[in-house]
Protein backbone atom coordinates (compact mmCIF):
# COMPACT_ATOMS: atom_id res chain seq x y z
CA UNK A 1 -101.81 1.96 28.14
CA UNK A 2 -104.43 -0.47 26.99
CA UNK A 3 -107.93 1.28 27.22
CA UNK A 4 -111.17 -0.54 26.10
CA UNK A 5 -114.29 2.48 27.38
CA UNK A 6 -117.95 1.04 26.34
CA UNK A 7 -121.10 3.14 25.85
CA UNK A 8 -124.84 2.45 25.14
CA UNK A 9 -126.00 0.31 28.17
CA UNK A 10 -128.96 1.21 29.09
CA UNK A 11 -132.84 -0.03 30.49
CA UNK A 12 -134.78 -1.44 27.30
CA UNK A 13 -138.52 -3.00 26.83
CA UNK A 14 -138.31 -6.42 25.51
CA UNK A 15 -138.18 -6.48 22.15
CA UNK A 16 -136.53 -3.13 21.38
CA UNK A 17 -132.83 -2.80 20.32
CA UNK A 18 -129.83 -1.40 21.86
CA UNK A 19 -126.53 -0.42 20.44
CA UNK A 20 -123.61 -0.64 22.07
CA UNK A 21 -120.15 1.25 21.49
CA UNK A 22 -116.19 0.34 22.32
CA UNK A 23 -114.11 2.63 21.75
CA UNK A 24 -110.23 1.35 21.90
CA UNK A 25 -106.45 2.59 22.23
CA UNK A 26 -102.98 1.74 23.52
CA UNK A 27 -102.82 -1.40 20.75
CA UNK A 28 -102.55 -2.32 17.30
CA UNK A 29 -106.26 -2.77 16.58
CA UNK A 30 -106.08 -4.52 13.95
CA UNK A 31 -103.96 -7.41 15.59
CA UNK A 32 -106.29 -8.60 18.11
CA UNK A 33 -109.69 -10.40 18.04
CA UNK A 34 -112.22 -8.12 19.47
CA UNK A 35 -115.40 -8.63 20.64
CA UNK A 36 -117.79 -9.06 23.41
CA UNK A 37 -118.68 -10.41 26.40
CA UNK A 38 -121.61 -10.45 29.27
CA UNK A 39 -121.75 -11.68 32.27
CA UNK A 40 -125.74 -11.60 33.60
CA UNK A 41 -126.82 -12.05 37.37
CA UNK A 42 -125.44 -15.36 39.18
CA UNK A 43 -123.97 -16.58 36.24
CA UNK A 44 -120.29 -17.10 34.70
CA UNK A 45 -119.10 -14.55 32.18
CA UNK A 46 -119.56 -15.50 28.13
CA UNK A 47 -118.34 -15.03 25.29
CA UNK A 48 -121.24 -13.14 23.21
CA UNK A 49 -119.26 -12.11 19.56
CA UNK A 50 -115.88 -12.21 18.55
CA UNK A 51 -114.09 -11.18 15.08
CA UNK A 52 -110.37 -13.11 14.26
CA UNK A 53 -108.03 -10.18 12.71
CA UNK A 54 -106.62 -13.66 10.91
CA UNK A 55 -109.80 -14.06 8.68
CA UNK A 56 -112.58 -11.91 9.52
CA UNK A 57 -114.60 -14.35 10.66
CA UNK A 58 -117.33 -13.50 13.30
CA UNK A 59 -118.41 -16.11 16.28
CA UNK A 60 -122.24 -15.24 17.91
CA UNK A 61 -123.21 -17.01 21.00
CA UNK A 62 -126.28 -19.42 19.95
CA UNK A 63 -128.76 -17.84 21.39
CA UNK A 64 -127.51 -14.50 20.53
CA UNK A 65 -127.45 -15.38 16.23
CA UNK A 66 -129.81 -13.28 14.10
CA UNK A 67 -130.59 -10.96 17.18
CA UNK A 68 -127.17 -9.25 17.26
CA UNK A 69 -124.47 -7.96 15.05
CA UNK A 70 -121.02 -6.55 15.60
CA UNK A 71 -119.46 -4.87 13.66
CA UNK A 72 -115.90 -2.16 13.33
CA UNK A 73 -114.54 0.51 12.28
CA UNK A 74 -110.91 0.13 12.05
CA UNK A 75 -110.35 3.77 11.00
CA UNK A 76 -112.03 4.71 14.66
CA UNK A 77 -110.62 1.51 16.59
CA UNK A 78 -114.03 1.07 17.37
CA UNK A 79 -116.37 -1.95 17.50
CA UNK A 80 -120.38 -1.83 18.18
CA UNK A 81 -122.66 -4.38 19.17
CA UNK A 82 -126.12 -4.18 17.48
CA UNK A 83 -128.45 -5.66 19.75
CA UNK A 84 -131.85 -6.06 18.13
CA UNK A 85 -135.12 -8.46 19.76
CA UNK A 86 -133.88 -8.12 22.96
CA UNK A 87 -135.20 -10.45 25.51
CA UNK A 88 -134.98 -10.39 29.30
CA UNK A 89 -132.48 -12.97 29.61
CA UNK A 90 -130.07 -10.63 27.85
CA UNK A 91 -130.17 -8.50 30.89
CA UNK A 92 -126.12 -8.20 31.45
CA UNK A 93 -123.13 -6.14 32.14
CA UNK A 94 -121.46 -6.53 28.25
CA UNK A 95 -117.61 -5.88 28.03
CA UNK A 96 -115.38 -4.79 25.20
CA UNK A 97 -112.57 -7.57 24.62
CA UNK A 98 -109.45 -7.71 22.80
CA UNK A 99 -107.58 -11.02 22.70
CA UNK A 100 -104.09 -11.87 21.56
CA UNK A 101 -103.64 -14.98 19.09
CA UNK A 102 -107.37 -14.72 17.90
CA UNK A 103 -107.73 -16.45 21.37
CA UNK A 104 -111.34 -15.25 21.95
CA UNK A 105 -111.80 -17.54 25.23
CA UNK A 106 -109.03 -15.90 26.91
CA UNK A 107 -109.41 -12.06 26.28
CA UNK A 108 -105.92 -9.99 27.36
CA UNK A 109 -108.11 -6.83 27.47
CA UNK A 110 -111.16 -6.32 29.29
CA UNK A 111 -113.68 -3.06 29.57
CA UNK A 112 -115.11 -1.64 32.58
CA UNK A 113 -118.29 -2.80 31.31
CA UNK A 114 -122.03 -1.22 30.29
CA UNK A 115 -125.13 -2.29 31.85
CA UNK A 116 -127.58 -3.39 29.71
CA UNK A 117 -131.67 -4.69 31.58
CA UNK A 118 -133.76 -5.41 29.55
CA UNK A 119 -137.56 -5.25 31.39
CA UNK A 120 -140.54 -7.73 30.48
């Protein structure tokens, strides 16, 4: 059984930093494009990061570059989100993805999902 479990949501002051954790199981991690998503208050889900097991490579959101980093530890199946200069906008319910193909606009694998609010 596929199991994506986030940790690390939480109520923040604009401009402080959050980090969150994904801890993963039930595939080959190393496989899959993982990453995250958000989906904030009346709006569509987006993609937010996403790293290709083909090359490494790491996508941001636009207005998410500089401000956040992901990063993994493959030895853990884990994958974090560091989310620094947070802004109110960022306010969101962030989810843990894994997707097939290195097809990171169509996760297979979805988390239950971490609140993050960020207050102004």
């Amino acid at each position: 059984e596929v199991q994506l479990v986030e940790s690390g949501g939480g109520l923040v002051q604009a401009g402080g930093s959050l980090r969150l954790s994904c801890a993963t199981s039930g595939f080959t991690f190393d496989d899959y494009a993982i990453g995250w998503w958000r989906e904030a208050p009346g709006k569509e889900r987006e993609g937010v990061s996403c790293i290709r097991s083909s090359d490494g490579s790491t996508y941001y959101e636009d207005s998410v570059k500089g401000r956040f980093t992901k990063s993994t530890n493959s030895a853990k199946n884990a994958i974090y989100l560091q989310m620094n200069s947070l802004k109110p906008e960022d306010t969101a319910v962030y989810f843990c993805i894994a997707a097939y193909s290195d097809n990171c606009i169509d996760p297979n694998y979805w988390g239950q999902g971490t609140q993050v609010t960020v207050s102004s």
